[in-house]
Protein backbone atom coordinates (compact mmCIF):
# COMPACT_ATOMS: atom_id res chain seq x y z
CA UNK A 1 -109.96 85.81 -19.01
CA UNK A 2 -110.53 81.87 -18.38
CA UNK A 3 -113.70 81.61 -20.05
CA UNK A 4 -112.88 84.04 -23.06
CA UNK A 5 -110.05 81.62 -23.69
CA UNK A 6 -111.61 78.56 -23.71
CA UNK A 7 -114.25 79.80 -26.00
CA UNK A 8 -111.82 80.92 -27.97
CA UNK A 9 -109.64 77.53 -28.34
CA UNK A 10 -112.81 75.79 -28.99
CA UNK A 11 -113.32 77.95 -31.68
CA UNK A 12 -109.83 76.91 -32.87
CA UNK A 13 -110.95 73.97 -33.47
CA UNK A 14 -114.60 74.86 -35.18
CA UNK A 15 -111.76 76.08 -38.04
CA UNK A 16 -109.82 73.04 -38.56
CA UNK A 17 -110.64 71.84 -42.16
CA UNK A 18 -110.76 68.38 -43.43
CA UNK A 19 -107.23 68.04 -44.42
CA UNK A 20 -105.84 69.62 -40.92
CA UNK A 21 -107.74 66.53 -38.98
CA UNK A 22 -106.11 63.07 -38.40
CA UNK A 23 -107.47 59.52 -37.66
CA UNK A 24 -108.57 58.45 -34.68
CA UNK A 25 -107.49 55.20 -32.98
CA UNK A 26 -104.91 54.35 -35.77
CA UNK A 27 -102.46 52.35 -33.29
CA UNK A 28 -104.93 49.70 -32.08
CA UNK A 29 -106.96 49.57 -35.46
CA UNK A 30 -107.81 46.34 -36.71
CA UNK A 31 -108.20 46.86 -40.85
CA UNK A 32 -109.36 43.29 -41.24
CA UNK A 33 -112.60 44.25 -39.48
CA UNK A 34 -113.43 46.82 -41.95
CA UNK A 35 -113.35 50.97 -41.18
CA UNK A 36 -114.81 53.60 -40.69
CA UNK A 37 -114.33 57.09 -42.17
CA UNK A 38 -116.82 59.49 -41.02
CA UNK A 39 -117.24 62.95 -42.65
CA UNK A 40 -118.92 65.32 -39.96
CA UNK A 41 -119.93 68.18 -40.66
CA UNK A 42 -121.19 69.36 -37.54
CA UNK A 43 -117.76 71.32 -36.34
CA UNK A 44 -118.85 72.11 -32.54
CA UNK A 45 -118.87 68.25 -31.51
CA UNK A 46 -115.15 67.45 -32.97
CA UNK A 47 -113.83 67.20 -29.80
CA UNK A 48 -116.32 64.84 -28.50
CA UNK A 49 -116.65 62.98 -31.91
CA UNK A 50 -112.74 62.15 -31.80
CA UNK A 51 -113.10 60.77 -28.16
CA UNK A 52 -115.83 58.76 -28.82
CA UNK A 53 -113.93 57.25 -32.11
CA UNK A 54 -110.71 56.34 -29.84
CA UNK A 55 -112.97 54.55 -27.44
CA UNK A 56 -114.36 52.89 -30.25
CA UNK A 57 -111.58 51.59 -31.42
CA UNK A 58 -110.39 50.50 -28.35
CA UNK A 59 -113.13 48.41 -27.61
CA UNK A 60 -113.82 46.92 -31.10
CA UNK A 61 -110.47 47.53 -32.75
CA UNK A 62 -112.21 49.03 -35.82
CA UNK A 63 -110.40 52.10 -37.27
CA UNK A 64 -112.42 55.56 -36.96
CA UNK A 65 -111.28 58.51 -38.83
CA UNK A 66 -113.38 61.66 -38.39
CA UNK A 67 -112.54 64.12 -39.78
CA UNK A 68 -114.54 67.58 -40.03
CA UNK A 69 -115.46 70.27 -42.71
CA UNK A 70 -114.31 73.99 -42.09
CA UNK A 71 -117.74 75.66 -41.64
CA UNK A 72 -119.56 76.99 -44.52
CA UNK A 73 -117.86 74.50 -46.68
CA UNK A 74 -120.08 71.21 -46.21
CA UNK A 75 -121.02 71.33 -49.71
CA UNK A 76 -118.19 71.44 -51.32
CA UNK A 77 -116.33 69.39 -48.44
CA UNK A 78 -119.00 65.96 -49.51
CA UNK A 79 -118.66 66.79 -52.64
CA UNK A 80 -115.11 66.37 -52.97
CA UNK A 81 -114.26 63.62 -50.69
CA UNK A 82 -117.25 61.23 -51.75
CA UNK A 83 -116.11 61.66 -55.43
CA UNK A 84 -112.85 59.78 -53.93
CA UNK A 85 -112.03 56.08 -54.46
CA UNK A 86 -111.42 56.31 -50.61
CA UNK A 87 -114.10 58.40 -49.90
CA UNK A 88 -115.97 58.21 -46.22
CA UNK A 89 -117.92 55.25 -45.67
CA UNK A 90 -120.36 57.55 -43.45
CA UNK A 91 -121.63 61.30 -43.37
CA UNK A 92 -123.59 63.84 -42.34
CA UNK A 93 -126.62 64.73 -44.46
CA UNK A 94 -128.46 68.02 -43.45
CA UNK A 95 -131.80 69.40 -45.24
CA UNK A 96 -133.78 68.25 -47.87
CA UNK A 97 -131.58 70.19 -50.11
CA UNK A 98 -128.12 67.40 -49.10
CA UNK A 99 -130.48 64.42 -49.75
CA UNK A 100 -131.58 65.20 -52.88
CA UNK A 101 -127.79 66.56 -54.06
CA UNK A 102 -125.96 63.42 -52.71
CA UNK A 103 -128.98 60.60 -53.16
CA UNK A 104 -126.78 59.28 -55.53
CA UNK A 105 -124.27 58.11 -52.60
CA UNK A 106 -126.46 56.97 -50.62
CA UNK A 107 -127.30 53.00 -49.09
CA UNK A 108 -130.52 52.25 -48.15
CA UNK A 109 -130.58 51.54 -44.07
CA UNK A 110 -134.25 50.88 -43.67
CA UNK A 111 -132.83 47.65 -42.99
CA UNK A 112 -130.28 47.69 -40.70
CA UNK A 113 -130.08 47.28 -36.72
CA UNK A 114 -128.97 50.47 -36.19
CA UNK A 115 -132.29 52.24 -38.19
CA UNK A 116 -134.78 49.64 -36.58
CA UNK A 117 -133.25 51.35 -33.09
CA UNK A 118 -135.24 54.80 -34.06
CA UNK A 119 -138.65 55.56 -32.47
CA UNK A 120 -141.51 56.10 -34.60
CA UNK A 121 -141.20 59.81 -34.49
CA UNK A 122 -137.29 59.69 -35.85
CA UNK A 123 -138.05 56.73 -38.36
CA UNK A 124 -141.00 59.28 -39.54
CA UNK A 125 -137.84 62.01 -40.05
CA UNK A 126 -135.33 60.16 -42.03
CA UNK A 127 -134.95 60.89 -45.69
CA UNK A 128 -136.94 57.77 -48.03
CA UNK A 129 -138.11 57.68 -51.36
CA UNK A 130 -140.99 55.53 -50.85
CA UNK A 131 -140.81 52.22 -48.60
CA UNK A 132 -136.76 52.44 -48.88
CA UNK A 133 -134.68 54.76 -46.10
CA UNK A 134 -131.48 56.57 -46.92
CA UNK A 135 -130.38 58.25 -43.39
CA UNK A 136 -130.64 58.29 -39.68
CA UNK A 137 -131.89 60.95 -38.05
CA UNK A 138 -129.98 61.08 -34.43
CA UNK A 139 -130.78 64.16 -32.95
CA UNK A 140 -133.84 66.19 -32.34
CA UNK A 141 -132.78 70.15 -31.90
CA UNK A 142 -134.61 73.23 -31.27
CA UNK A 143 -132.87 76.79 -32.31
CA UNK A 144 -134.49 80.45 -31.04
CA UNK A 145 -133.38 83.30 -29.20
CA UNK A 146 -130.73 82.24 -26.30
CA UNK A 147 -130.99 84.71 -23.40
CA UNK A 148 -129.33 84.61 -19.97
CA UNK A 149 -131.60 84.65 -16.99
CA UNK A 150 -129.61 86.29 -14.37
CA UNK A 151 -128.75 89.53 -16.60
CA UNK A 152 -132.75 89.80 -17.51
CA UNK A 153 -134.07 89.56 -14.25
CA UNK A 154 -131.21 91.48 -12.17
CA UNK A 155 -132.24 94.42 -15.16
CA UNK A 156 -135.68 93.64 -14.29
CA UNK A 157 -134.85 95.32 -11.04
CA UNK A 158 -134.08 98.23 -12.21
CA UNK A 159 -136.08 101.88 -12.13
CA UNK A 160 -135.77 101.97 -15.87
CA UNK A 161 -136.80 98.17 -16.72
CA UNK A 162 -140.14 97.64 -19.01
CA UNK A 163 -140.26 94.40 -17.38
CA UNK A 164 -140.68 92.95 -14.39
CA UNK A 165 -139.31 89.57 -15.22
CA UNK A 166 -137.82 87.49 -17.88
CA UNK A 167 -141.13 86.00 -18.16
CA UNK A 168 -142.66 89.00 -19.33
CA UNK A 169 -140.86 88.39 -22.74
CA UNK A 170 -143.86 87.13 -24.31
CA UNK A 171 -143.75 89.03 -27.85
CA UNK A 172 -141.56 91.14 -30.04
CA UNK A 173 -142.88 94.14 -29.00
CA UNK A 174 -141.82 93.31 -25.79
CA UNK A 175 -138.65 91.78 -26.82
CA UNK A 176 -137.34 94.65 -28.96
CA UNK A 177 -138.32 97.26 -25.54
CA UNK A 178 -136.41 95.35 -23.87
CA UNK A 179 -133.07 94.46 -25.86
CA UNK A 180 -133.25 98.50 -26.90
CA UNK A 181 -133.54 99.75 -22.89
CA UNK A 182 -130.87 97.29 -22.50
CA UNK A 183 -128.77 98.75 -24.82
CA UNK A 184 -129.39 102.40 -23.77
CA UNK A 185 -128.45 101.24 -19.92
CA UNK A 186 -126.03 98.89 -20.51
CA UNK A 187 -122.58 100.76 -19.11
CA UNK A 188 -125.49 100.60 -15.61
CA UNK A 189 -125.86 97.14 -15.88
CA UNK A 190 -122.44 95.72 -16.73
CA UNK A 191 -122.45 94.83 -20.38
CA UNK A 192 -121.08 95.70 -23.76
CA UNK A 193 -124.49 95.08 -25.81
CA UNK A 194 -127.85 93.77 -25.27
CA UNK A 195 -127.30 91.32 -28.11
CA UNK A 196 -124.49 89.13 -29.57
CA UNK A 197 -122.59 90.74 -32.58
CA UNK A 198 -125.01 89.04 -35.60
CA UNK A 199 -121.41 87.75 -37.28
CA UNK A 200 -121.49 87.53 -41.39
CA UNK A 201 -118.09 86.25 -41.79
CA UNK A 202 -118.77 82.67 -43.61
CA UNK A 203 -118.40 81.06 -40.11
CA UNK A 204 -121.24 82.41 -38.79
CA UNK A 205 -123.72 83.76 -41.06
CA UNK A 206 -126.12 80.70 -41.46
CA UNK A 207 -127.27 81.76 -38.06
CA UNK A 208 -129.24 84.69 -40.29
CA UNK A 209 -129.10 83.43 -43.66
CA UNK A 210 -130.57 79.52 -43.03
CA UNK A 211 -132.06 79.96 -39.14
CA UNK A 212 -133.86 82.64 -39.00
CA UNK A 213 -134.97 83.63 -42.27
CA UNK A 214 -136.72 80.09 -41.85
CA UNK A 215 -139.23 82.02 -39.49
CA UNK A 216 -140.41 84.39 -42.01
CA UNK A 217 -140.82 81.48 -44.59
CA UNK A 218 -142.82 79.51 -42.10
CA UNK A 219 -144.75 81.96 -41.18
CA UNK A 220 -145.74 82.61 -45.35
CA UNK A 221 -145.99 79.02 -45.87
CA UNK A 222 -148.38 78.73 -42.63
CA UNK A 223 -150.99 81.34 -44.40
CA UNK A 224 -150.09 79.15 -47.89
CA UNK A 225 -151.22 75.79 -45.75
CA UNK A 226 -148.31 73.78 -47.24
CA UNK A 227 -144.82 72.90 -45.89
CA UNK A 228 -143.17 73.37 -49.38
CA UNK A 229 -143.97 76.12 -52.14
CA UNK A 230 -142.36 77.31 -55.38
CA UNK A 231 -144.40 80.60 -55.11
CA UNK A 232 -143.32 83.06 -52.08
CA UNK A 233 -143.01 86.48 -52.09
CA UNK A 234 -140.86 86.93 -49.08
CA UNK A 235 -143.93 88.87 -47.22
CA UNK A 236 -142.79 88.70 -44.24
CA UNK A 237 -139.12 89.92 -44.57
CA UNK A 238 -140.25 93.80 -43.20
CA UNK A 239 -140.27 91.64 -39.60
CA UNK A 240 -137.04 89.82 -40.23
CA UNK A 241 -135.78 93.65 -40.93
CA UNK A 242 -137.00 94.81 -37.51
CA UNK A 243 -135.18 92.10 -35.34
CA UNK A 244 -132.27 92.43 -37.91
CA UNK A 245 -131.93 96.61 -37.31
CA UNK A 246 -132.61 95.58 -33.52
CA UNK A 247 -130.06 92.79 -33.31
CA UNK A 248 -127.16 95.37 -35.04
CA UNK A 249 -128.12 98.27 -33.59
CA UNK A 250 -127.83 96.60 -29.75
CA UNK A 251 -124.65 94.52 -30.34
CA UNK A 252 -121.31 95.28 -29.09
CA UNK A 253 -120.68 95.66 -32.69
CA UNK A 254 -120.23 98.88 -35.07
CA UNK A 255 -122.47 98.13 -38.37
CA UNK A 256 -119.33 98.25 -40.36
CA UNK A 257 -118.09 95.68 -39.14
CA UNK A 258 -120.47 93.11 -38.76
CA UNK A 259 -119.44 91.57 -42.31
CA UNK A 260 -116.10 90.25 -40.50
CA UNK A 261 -118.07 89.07 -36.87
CA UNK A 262 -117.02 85.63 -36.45
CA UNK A 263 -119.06 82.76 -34.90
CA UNK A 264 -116.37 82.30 -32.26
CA UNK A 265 -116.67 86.15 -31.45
CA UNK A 266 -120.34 86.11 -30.87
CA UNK A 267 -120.30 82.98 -28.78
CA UNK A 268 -117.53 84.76 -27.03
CA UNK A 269 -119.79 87.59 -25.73
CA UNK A 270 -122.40 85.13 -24.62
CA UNK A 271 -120.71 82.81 -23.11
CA UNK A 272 -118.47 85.65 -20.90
CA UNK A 273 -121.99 87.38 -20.02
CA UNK A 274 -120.99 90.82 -22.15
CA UNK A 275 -124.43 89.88 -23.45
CA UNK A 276 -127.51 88.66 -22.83
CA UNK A 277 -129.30 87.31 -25.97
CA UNK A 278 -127.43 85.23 -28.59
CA UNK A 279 -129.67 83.80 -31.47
CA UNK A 280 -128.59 79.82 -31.98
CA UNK A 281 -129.66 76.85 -30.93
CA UNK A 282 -129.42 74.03 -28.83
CA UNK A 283 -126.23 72.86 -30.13
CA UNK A 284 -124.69 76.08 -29.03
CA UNK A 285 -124.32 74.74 -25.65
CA UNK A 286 -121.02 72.67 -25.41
CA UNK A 287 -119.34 75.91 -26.46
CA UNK A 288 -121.43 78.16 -23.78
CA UNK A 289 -120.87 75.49 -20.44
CA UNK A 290 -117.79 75.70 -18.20
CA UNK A 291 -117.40 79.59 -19.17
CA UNK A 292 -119.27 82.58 -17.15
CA UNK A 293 -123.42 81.36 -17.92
CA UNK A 294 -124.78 79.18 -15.34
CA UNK A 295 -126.75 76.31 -17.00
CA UNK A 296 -129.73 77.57 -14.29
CA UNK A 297 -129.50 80.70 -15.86
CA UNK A 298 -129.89 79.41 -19.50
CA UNK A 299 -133.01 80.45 -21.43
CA UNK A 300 -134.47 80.23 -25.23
CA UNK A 301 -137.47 82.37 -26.68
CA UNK A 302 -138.65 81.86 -29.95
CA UNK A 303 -137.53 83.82 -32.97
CA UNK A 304 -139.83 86.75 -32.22
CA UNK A 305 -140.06 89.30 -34.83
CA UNK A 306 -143.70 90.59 -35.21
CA UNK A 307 -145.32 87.69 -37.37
CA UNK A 308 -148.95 87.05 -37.29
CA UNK A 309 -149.92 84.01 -34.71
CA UNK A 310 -146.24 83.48 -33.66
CA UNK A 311 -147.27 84.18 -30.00
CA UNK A 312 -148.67 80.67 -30.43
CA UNK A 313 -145.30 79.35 -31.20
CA UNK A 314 -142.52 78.68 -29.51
CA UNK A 315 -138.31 77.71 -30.97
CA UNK A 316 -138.38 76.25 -34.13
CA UNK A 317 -137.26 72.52 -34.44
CA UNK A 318 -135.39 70.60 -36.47
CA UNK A 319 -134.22 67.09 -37.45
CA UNK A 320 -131.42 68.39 -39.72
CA UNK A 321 -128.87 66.00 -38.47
CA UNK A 322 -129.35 62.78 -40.32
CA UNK A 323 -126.48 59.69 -40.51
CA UNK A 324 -125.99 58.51 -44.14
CA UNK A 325 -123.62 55.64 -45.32
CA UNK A 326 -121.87 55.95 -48.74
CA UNK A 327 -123.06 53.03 -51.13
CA UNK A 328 -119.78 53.29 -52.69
CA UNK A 329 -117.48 51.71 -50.19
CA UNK A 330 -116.67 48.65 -49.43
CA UNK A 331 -119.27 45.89 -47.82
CA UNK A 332 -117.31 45.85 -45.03
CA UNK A 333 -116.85 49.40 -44.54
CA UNK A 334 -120.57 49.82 -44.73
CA UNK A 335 -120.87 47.20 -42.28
CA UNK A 336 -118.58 48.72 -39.87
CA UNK A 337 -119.96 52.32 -39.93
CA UNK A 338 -122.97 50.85 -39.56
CA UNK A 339 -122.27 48.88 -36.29
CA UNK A 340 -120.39 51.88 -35.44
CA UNK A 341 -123.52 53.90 -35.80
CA UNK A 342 -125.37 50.96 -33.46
CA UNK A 343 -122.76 51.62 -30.79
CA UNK A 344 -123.27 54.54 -30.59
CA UNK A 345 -126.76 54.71 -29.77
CA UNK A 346 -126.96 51.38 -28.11
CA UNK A 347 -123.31 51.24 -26.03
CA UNK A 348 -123.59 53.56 -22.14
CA UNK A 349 -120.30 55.49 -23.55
CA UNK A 350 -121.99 56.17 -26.77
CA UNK A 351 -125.27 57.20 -25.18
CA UNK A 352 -123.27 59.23 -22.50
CA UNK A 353 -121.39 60.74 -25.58
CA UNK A 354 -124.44 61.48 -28.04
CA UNK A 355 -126.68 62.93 -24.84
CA UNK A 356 -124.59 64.30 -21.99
CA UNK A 357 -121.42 65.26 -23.67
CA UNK A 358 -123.06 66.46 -27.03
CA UNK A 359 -126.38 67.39 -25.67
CA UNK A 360 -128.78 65.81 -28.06
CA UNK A 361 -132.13 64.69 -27.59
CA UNK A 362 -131.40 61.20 -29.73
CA UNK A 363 -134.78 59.46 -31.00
CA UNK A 364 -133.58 56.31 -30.60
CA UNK A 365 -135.84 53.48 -28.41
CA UNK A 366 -132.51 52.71 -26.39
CA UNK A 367 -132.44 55.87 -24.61
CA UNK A 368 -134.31 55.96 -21.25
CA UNK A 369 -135.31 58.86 -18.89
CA UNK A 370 -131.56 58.19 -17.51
CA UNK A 371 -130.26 59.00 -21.51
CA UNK A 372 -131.79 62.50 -21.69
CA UNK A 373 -129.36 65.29 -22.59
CA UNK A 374 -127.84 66.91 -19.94
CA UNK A 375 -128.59 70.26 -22.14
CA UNK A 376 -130.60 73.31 -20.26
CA UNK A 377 -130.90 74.43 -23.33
CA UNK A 378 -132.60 71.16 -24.77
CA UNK A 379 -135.16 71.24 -21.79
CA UNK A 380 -135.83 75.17 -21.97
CA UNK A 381 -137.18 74.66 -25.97
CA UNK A 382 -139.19 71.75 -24.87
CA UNK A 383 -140.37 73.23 -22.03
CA UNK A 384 -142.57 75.75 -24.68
CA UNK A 385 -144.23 72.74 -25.96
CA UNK A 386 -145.01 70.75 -22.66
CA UNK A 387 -145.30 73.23 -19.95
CA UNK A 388 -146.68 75.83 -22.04
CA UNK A 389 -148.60 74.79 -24.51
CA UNK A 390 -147.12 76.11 -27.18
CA UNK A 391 -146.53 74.86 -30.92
CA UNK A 392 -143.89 74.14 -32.97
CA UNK A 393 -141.86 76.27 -35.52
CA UNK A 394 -141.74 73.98 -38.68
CA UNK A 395 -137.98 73.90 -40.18
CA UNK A 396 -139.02 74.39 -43.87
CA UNK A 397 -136.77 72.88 -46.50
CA UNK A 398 -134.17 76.10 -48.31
CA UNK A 399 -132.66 75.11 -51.82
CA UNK A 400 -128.79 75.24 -50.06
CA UNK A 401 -125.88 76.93 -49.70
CA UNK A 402 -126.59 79.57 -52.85
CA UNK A 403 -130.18 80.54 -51.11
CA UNK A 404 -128.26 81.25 -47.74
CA UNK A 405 -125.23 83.23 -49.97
CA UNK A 406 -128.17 84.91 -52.17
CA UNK A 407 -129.29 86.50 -48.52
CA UNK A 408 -126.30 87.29 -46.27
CA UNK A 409 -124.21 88.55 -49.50
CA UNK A 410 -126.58 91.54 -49.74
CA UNK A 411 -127.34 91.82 -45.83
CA UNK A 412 -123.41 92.52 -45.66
CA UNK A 413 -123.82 95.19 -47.89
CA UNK A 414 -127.36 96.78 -46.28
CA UNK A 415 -125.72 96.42 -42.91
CA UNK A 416 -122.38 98.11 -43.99
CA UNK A 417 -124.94 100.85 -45.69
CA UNK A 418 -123.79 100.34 -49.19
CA UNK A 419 -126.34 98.25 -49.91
CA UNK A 420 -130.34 98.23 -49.90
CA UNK A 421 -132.92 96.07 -47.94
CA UNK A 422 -134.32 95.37 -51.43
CA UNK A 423 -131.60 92.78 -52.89
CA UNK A 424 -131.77 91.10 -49.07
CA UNK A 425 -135.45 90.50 -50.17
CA UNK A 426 -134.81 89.75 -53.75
CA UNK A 427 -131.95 86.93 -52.43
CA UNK A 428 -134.74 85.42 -49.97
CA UNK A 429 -137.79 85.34 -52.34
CA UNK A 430 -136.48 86.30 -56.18
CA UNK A 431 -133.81 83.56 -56.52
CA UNK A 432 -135.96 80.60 -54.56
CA UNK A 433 -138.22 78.99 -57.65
CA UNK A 434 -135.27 79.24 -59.46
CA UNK A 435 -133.07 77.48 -57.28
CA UNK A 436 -135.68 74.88 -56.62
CA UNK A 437 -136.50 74.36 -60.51
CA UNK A 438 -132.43 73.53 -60.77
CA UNK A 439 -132.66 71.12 -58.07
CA UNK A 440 -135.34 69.34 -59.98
CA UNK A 441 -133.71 69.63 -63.35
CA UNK A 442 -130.90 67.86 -61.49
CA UNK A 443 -132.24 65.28 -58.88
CA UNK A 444 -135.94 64.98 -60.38
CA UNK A 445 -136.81 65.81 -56.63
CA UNK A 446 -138.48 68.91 -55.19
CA UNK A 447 -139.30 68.50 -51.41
CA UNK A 448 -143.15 67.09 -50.49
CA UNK A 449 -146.08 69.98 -50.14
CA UNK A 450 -147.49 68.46 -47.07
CA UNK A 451 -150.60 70.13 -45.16
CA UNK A 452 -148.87 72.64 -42.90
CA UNK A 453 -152.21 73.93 -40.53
């Protein structure tokens, strides 16, 4: 099938590691200038990253080399390369967790054109240790439950439907009704599971290990009143469980084998309409388009599970994708991934590139109503907040990689049945003080305990 195969290639691609990724704009590269090597480690923009870096090159004839982490490696990935003599002159930096690990590498921006370009709001997100800045936060992104319209509401038609529309989805006691009469009729209505296969191969498994265990640890940090605590218990993990059980139990997927289900395989089901919920966010969506999901017919619901409150919430957000330039390299180099970075938000091809062709919402003050990302699924998580009222899901900071391991190692095993729902909890709540206390024997940095109301 068309679409299954160009999800598929993409996915190709998601794989590459750093080494199997070559420089961009080489031939018309202009060394004098300074260059730029940019370490990304967001894998579903490479194609669009490497386009934008030729162009770049073209124009300026400064040499761009992106090149892209295999996914689930990013720590390891900065790690290695920035301990390099030629190490990248920019990165990505995701989570609280990154800064504080990497703080070492990183130049202060606060300065530059390209950070005085942010709005208030993504000035207000960037990583600083008092008055000084370390990164640039370039894209605002929202990550929930991604349903397709036109499956709902054509089973909404049906005799056996608990709903009458997809905008009866209002809670997860409607929500799990749904995806489980779904399942039950689902040879009826033309699919092989109400839900995407919830993958736990390394490429996938921070969808369930980072995302949504978040929403239980908001949730206990909401009754705590802070954004950051050493103390949890994990007491809301018996409503991860539920949507967990629900999730496996209504996927295309036998149990024993969700250990090996593959990002590329769940966004597979999606995006062919074997499915019609898939868990991820908004970034999800330049693997989804051109296959067999209408962008009309592209919805998000929060990450309902049963907490207390949450049908006051709506997707979770997140500024996770920050710009950071390695204070290790060269003035020059710094200078030109720094104008590189301006281009990019400043340039039409680089705004064209950041919003319509990568989908993000970009706080930047050079992006007008005509800059807004041509991303459904951008506007349907917004659309909670400003048509309905609804508030935000805080994207609490997790102590790394280790954390996320510490929770999908032993939800492997409790899927498979080998395992017990015990260790899943003991991963998410036993191992996080001491996790944090090593990132503060280490960087002297725990993140802030702001009011959280």
């Amino acid at each position: 099938m068309k679409s299954a195969q160009k999800v598929i290639a993409t996915a190709a691609v998601l794989a590459m590691s750093v080494a199997a990724l070559s420089a961009c704009g080489s031939d018309t590269a202009d060394d004098s200038k300074g260059k730029v090597y940019f370490l990304n480690t967001k894998a579903e923009i490479v194609d669009q990253l490497q386009e934008l870096a030729d162009a770049y090159t073209d124009e300026t004839g400064v040499s761009v080399d992106i090149q892209t982490a295999a996914s689930g490696t990013n720590n390891q990935t900065l790690t290695s390369e920035l301990s390099k003599s030629d190490g990248p002159t920019m990165f990505n930096l995701a989570g609280f967790d990154q800064y504080a690990k990497f703080k070492d590498y990183l130049e202060p921006v606060q300065d530059s054109e390209a950070y005085q370009l942010l709005t208030d709001e993504g000035k207000s997100y960037a990583y600083k240790d008092g008055d000084t800045a370390y990164t640039i936060p370039y894209a605002a992104e929202w990550y929930g439950i991604i349903y397709n319209k036109k499956i709902v509401n054509e089973y909404a038609k049906k005799s056996y439907a608990v709903i009458k529309s997809a905008d009866d989805i209002t809670s997860w006691d409607v929500l799990k009704k749904v995806m489980n009469s779904m399942q039950e009729h689902k040879d009826d209505i033309g699919l092989e599971g109400a839900v995407s296969t919830p993958g736990l191969d390394a490429s996938d498994n921070y969808r369930f290990s980072s995302h949504m265990a978040r929403i239980p640890l908001f949730y206990e940090l909401k009754d705590l009143g802070v954004t950051f605590s050493l103390d949890i218990t994990g007491k809301y993990m018996d409503n991860y469980k539920d949507l967990w059980d629900t999730m496996v139990k209504d996927s295309p997927t036998e149990p024993s084998l969700i250990g090996s289900g593959t990002y590329e395989d769940s966004t597979a089901e999606f995006s062919t309409g074997a499915v019609a919920f898939y868990p991820n966010g908004v970034w999800a969506y330049t693997q989804i388009k051109d296959n067999d999901v209408a962008d009309e017919d592209l919805g998000m619901l929060p990450y309902y599970m049963g907490n207390p409150g949450e049908e006051d919430y709506g997707p979770a957000a997140v500024y996770d994708a920050n710009w950071a330039i390695n204070k290790n390299a060269s003035e020059a180099d710094k200078k030109a991934s720094l104008d590189f970075i301006k281009w990019m938000v400043s340039s039409d091809t680089g705004k064209n590139a950041l919003a319509k062709e990568m989908g993000f919402a970009a706080p930047f003050t050079t992006f007008g109503d005509d800059d807004q990302p041509a991303n459904p699924l951008v506007a349907a998580a917004k659309e909670w907040s400003e048509s309905k009222g609804k508030k935000t899901v805080y994207t609490a900071s997790i102590p790394g990689q280790q954390w996320m391991d510490n929770i999908a190692n032993p939800l492997v095993e409790y899927t498979q049945g080998t395992g017990d729902w015990d260790a899943v909890v003991e991963g998410f709540a036993g191992t996080w003080k001491t996790l944090w206390d090593a990132y503060k024997d280490s960087t002297g940095m725990l993140p802030p305990a702001d009011p959280l109301s």
